[in-house]
PDB file of N, CA and C in Angstrom:
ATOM      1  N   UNK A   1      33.712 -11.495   9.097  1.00  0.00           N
ATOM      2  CA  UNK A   1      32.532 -11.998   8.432  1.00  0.00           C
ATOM      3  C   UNK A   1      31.301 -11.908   9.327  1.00  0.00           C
ATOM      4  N   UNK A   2      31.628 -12.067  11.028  1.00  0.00           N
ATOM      5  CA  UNK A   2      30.526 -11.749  11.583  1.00  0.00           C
ATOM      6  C   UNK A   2      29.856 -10.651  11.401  1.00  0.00           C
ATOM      7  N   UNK A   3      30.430  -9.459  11.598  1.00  0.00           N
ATOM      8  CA  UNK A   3      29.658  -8.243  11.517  1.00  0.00           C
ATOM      9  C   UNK A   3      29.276  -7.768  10.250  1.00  0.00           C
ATOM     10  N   UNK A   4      29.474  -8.307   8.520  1.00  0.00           N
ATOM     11  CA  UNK A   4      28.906  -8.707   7.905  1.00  0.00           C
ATOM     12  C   UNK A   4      27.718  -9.418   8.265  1.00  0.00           C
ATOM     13  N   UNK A   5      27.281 -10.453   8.673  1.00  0.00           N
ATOM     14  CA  UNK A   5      26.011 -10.821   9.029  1.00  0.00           C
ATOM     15  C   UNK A   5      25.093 -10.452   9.726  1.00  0.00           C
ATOM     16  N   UNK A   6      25.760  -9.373  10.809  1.00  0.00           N
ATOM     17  CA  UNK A   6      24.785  -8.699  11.866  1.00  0.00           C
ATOM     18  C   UNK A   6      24.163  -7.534  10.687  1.00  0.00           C
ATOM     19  N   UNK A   7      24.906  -7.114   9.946  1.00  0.00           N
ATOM     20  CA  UNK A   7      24.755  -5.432   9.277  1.00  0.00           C
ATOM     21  C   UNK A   7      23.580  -6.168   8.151  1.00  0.00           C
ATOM     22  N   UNK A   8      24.282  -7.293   7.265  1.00  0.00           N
ATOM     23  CA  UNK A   8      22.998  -7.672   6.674  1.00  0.00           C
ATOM     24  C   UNK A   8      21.516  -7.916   7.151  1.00  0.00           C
ATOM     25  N   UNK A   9      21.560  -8.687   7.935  1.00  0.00           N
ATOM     26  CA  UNK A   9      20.285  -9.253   8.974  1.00  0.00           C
ATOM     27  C   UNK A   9      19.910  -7.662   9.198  1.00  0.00           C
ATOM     28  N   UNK A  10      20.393  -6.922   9.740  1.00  0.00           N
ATOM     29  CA  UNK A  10      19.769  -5.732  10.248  1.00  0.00           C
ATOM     30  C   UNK A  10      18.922  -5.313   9.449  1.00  0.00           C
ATOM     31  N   UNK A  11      19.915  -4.772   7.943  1.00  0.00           N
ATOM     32  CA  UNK A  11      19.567  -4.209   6.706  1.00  0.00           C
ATOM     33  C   UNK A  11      17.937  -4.839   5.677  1.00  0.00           C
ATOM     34  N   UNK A  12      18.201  -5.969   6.162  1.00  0.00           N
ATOM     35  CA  UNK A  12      17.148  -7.391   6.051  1.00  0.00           C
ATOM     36  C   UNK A  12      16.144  -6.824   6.544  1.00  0.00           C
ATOM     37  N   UNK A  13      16.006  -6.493   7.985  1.00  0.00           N
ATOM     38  CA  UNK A  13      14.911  -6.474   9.224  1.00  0.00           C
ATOM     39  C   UNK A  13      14.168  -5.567   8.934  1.00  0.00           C
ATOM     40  N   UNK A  14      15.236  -4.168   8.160  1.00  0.00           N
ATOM     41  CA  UNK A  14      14.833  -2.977   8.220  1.00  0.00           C
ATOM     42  C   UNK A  14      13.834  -3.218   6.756  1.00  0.00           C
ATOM     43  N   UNK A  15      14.614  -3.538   5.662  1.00  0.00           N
ATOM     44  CA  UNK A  15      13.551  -3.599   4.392  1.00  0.00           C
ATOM     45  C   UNK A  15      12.339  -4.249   4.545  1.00  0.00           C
ATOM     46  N   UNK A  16      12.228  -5.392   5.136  1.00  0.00           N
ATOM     47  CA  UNK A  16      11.027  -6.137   5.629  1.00  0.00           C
ATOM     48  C   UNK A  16       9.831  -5.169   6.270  1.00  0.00           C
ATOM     49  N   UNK A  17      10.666  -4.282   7.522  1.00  0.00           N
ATOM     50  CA  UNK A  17       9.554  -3.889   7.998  1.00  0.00           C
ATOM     51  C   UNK A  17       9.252  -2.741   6.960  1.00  0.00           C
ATOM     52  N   UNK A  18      10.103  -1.584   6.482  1.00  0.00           N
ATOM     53  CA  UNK A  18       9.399  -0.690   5.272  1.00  0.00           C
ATOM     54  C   UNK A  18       8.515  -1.449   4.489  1.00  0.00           C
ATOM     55  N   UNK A  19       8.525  -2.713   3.730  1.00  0.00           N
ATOM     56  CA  UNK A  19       7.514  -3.187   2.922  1.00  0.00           C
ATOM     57  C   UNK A  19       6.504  -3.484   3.447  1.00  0.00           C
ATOM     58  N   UNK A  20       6.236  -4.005   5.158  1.00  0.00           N
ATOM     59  CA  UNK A  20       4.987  -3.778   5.626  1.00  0.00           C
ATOM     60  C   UNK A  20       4.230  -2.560   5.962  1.00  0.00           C
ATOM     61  N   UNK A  21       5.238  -1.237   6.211  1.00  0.00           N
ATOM     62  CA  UNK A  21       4.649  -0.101   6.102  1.00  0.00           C
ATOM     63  C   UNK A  21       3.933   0.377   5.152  1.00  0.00           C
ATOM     64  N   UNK A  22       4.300  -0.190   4.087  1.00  0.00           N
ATOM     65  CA  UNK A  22       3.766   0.575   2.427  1.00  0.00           C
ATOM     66  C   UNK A  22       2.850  -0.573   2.589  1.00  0.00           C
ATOM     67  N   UNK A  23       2.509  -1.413   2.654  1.00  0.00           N
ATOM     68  CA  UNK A  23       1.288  -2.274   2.342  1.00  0.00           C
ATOM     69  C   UNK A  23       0.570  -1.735   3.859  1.00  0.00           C
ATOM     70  N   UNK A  24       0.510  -1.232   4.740  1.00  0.00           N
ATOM     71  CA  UNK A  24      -0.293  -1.180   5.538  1.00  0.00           C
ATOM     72  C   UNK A  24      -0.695   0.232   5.319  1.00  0.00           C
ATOM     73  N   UNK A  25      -0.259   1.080   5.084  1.00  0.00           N
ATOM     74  CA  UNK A  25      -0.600   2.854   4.587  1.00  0.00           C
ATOM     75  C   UNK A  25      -1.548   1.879   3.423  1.00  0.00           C
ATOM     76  N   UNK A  26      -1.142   1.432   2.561  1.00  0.00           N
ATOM     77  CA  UNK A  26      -2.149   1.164   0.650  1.00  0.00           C
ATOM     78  C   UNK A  26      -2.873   0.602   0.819  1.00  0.00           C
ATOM     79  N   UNK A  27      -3.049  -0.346   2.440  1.00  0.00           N
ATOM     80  CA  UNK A  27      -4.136  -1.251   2.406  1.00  0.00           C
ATOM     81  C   UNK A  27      -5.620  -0.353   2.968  1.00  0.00           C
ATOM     82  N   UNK A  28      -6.378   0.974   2.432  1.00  0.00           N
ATOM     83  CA  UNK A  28      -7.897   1.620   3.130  1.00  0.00           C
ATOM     84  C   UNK A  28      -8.672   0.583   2.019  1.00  0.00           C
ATOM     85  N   UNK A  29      -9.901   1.092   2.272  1.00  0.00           N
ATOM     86  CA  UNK A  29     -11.123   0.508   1.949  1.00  0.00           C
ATOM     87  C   UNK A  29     -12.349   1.139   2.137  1.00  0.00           C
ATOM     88  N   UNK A  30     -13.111   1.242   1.120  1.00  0.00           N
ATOM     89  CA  UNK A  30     -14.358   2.360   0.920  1.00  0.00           C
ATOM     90  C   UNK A  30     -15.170   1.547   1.512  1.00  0.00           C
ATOM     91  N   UNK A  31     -15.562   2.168   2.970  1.00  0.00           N
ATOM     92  CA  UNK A  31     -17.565   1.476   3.411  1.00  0.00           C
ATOM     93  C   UNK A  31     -17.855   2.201   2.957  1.00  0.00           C
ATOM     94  N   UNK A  32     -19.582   1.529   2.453  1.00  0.00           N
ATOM     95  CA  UNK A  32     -20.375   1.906   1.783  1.00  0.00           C
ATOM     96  C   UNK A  32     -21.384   1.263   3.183  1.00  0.00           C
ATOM     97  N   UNK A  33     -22.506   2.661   3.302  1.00  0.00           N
ATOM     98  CA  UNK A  33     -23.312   2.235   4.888  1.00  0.00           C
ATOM     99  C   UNK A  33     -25.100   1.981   4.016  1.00  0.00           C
ATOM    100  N   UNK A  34     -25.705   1.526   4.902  1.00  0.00           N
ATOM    101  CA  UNK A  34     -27.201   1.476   4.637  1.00  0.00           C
ATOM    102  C   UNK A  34     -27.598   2.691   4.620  1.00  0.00           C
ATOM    103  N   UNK A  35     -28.912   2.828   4.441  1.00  0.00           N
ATOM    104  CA  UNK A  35     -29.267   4.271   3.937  1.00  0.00           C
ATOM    105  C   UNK A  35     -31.062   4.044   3.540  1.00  0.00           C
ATOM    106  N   UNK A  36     -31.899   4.873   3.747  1.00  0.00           N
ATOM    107  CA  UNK A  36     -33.498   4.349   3.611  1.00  0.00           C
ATOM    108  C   UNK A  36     -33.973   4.827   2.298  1.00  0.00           C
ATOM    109  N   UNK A  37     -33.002   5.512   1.524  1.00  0.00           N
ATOM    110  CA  UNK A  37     -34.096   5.960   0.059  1.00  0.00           C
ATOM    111  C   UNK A  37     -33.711   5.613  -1.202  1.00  0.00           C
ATOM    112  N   UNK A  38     -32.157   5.206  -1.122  1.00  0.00           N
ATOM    113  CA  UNK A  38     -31.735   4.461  -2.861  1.00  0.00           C
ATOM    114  C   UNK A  38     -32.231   2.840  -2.634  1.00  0.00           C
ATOM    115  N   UNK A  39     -32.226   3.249  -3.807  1.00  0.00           N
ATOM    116  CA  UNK A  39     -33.067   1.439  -3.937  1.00  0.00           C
ATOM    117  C   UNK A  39     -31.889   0.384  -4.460  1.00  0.00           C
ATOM    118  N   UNK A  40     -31.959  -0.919  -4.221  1.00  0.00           N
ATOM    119  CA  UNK A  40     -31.120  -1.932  -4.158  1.00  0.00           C
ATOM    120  C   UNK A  40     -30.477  -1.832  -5.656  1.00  0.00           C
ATOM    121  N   UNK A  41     -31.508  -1.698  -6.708  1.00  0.00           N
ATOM    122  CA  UNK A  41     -30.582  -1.185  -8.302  1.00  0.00           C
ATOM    123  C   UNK A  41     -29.936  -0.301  -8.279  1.00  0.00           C
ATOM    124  N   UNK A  42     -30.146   0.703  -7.765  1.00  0.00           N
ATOM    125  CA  UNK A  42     -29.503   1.782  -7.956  1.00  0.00           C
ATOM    126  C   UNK A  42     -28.081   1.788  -7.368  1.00  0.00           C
ATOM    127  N   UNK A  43     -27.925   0.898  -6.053  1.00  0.00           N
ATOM    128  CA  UNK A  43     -26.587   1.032  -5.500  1.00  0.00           C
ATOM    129  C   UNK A  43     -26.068   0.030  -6.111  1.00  0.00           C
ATOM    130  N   UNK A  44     -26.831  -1.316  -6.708  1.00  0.00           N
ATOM    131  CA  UNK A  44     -26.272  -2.230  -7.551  1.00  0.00           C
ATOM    132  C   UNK A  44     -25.375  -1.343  -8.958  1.00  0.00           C
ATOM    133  N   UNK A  45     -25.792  -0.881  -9.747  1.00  0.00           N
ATOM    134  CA  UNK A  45     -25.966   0.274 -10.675  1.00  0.00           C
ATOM    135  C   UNK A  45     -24.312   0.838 -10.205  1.00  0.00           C
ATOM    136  N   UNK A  46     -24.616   1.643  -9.141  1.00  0.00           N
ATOM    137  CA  UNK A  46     -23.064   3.044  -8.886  1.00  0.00           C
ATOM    138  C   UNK A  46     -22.180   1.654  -8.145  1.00  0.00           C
ATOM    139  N   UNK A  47     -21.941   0.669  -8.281  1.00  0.00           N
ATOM    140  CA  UNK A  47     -21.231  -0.399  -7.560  1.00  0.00           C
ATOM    141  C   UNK A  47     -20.229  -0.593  -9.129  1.00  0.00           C
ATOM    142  N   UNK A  48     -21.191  -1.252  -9.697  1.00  0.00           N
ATOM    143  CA  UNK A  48     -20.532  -1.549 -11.439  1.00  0.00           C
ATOM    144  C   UNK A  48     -19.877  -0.605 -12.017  1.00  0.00           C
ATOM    145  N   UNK A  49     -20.922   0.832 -11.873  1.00  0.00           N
ATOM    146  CA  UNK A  49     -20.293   1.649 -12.559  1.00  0.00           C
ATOM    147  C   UNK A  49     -18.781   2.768 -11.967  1.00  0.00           C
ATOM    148  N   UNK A  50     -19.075   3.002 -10.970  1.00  0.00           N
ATOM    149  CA  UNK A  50     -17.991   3.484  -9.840  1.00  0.00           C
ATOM    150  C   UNK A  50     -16.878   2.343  -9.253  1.00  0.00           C
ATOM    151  N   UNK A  51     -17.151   1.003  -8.666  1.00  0.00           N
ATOM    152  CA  UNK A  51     -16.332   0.171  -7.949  1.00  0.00           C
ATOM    153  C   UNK A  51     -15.504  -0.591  -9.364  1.00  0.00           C
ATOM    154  N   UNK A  52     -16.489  -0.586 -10.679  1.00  0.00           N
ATOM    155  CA  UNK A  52     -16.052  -1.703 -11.373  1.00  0.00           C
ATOM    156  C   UNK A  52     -16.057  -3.220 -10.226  1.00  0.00           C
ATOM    157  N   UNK A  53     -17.558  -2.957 -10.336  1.00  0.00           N
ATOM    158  CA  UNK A  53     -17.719  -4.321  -9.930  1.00  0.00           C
ATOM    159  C   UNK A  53     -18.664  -5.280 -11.067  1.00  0.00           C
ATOM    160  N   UNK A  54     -18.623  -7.019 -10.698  1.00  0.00           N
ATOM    161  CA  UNK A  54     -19.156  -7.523 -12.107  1.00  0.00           C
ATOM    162  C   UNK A  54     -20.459  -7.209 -10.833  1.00  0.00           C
ATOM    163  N   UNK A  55     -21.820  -7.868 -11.605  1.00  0.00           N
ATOM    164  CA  UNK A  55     -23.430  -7.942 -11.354  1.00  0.00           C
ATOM    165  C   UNK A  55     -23.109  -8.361 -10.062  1.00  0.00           C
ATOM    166  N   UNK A  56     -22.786  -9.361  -9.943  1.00  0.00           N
ATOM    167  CA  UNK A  56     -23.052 -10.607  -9.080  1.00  0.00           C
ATOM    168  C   UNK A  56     -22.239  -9.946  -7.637  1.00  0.00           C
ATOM    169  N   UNK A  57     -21.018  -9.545  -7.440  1.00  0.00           N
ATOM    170  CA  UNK A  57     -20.489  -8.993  -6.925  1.00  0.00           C
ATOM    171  C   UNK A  57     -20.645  -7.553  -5.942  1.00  0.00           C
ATOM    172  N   UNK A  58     -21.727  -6.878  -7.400  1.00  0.00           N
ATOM    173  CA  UNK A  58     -22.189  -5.525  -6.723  1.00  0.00           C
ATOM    174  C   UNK A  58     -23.657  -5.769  -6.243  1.00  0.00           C
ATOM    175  N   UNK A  59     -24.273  -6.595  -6.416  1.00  0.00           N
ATOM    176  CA  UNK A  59     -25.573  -7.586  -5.983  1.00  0.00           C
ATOM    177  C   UNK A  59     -25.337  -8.064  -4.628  1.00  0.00           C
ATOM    178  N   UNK A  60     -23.995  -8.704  -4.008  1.00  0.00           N
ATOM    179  CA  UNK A  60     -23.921  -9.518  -2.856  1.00  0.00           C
ATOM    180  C   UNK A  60     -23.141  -8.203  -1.800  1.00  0.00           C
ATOM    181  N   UNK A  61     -22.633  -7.376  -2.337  1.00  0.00           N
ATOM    182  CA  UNK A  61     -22.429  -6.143  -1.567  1.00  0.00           C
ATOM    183  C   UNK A  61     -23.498  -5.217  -1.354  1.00  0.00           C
ATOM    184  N   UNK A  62     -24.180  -4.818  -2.220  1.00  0.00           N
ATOM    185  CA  UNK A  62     -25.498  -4.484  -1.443  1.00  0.00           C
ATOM    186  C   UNK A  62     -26.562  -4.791  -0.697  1.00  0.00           C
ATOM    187  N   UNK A  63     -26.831  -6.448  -0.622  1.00  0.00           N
ATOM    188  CA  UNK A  63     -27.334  -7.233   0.455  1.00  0.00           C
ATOM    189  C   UNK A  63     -26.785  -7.338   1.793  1.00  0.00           C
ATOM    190  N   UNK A  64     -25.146  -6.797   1.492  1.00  0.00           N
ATOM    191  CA  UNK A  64     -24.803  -6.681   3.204  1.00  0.00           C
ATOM    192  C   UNK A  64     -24.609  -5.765   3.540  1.00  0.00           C
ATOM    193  N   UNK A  65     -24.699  -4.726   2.498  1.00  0.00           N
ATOM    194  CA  UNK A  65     -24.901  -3.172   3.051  1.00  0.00           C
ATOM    195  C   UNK A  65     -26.335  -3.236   3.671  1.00  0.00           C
ATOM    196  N   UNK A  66     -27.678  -3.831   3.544  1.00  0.00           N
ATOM    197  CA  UNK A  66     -28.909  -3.695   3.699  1.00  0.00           C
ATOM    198  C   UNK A  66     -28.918  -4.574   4.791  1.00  0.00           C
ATOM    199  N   UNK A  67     -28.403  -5.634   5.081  1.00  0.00           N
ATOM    200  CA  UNK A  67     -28.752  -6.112   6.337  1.00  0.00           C
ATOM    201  C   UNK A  67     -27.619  -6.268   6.826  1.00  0.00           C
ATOM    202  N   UNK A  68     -26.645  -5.948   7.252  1.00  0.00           N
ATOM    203  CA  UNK A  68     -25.572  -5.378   7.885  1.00  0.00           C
ATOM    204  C   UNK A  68     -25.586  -4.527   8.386  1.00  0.00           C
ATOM    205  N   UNK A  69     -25.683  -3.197   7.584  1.00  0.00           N
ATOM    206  CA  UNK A  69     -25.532  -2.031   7.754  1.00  0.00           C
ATOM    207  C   UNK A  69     -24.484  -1.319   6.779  1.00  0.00           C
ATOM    208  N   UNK A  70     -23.686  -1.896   6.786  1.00  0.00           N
ATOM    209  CA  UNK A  70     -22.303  -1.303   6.225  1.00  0.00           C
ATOM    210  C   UNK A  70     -21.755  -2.998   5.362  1.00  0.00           C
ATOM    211  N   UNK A  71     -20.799  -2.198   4.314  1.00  0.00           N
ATOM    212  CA  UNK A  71     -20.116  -3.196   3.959  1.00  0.00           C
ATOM    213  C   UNK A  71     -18.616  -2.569   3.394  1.00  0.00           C
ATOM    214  N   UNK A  72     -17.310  -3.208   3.109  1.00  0.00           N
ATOM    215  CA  UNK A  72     -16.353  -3.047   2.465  1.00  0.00           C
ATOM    216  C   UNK A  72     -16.581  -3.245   1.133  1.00  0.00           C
ATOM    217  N   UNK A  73     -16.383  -2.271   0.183  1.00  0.00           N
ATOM    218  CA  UNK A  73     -16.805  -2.345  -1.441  1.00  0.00           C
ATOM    219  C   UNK A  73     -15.884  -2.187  -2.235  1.00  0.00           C
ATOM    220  N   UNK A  74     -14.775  -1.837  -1.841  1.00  0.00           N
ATOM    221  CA  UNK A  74     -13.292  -1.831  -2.704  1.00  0.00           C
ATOM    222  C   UNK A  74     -12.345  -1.403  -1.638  1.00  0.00           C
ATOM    223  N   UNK A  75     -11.109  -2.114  -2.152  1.00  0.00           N
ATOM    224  CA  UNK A  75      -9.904  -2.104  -1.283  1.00  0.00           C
ATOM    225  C   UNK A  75      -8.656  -1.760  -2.278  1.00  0.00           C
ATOM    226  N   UNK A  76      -8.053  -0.698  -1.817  1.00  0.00           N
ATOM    227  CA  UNK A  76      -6.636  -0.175  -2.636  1.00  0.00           C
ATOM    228  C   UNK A  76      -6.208   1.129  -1.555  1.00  0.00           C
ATOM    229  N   UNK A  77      -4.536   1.666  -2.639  1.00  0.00           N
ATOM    230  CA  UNK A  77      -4.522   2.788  -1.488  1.00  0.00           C
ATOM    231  C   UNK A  77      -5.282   4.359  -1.614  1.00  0.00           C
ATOM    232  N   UNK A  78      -5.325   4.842  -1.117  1.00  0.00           N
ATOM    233  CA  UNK A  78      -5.981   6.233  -0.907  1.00  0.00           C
ATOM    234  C   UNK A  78      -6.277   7.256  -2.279  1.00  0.00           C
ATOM    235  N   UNK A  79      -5.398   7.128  -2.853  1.00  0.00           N
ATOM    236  CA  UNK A  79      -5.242   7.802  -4.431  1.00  0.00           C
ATOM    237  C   UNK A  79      -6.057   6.758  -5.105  1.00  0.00           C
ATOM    238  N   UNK A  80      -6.326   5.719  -4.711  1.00  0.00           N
ATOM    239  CA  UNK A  80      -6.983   4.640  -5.524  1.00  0.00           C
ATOM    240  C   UNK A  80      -8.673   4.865  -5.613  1.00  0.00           C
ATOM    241  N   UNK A  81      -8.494   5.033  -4.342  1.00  0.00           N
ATOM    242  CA  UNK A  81     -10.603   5.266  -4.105  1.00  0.00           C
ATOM    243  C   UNK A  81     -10.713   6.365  -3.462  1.00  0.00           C
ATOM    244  N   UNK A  82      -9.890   7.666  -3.429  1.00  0.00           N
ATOM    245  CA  UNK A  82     -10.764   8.889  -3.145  1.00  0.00           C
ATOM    246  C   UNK A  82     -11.457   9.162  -4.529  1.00  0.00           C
ATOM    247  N   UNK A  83     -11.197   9.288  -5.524  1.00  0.00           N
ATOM    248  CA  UNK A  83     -11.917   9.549  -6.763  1.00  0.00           C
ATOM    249  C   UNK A  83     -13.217   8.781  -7.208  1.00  0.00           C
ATOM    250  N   UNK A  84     -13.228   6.907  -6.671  1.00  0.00           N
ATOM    251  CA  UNK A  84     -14.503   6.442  -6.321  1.00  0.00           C
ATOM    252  C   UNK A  84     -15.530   6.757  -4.862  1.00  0.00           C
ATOM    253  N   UNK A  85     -15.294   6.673  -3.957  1.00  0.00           N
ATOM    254  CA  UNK A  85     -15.824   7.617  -2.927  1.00  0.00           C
ATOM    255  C   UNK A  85     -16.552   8.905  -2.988  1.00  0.00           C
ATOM    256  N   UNK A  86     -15.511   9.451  -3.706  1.00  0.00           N
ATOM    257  CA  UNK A  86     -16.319  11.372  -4.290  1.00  0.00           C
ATOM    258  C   UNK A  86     -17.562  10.751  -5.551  1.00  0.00           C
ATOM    259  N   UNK A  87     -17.115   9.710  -6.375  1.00  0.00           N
ATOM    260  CA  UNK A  87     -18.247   9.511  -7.397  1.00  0.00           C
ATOM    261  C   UNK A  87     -19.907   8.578  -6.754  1.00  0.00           C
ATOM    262  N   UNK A  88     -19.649   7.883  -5.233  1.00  0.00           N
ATOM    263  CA  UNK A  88     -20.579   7.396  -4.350  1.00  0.00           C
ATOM    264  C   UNK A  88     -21.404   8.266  -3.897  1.00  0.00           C
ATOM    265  N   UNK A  89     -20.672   9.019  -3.177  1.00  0.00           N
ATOM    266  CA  UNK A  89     -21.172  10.621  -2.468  1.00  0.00           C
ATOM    267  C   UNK A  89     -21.966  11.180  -3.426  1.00  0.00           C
ATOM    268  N   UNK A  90     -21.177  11.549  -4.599  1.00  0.00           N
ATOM    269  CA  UNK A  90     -22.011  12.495  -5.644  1.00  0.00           C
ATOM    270  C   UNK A  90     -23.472  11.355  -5.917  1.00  0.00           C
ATOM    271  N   UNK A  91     -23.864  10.201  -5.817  1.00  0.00           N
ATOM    272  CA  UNK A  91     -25.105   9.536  -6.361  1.00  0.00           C
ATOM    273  C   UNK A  91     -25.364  10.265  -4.828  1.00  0.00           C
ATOM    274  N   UNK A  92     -25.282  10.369  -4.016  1.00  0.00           N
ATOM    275  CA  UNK A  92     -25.786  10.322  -2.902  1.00  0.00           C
ATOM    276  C   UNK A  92     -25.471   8.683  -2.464  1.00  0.00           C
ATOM    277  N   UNK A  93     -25.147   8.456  -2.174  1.00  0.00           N
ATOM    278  CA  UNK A  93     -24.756   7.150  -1.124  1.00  0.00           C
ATOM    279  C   UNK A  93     -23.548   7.753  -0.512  1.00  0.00           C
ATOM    280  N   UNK A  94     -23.876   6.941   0.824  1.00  0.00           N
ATOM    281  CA  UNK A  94     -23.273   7.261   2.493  1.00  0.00           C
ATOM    282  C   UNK A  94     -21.784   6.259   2.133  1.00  0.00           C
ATOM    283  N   UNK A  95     -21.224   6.934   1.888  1.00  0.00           N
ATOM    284  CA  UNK A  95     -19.417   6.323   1.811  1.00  0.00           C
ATOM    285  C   UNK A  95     -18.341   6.800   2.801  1.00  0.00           C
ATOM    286  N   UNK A  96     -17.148   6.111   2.938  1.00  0.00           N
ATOM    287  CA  UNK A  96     -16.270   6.859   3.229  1.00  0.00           C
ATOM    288  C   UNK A  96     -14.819   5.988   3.038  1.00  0.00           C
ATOM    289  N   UNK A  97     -13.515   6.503   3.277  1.00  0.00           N
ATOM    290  CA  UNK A  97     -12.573   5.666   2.957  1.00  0.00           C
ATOM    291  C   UNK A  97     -12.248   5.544   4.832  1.00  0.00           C
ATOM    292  N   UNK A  98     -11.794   4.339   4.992  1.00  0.00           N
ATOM    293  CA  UNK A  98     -11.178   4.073   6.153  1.00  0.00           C
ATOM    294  C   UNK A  98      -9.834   3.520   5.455  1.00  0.00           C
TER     295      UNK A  98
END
């Protein structure tokens, strides 16, 4: 029965850490950086319409893109926001996925 418990526990240790692998690969996140010529609607605007963000949300992310510099604007894995990223870029706003 002991080595039953070592093989489980192991088997245990091992699934644990794979499920932090897959959440740490799925966990990127699109910055979105400051920039001197779109105006605060406009990135409010490609926030709602690209991030699916509500007003209020894509309003308080562009205030810390502007005096920050940069901000985090959506979080998922890679297949999730390369297709929002490419639709940032295309307005012209300074994106990228980390």
């Amino acid at each position: 029965m002991k080595g039953y418990d070592k093989q489980h526990q192991v088997e245990t240790q091992t699934e644990v850490l794979l499920e932090l692998e897959e959440e740490i690969v799925a966990d990127k996140q699109i910055i979105l950086y400051n920039d001197d010529f779109n105006t605060f609607d406009f990135v409010i605007e490609a926030l709602i319409n690209v991030c699916k963000h509500d007003p209020i949300q894509a309003e308080q992310c562009t205030f810390l893109v502007h005096y920050k510099g940069k901000c985090a604007v959506k979080k998922g894995s890679y297949e999730e926001l390369e297709p929002m990223c490419t639709a940032l870029l295309e307005r012209n706003l300074t994106a990228e996925i980390e």
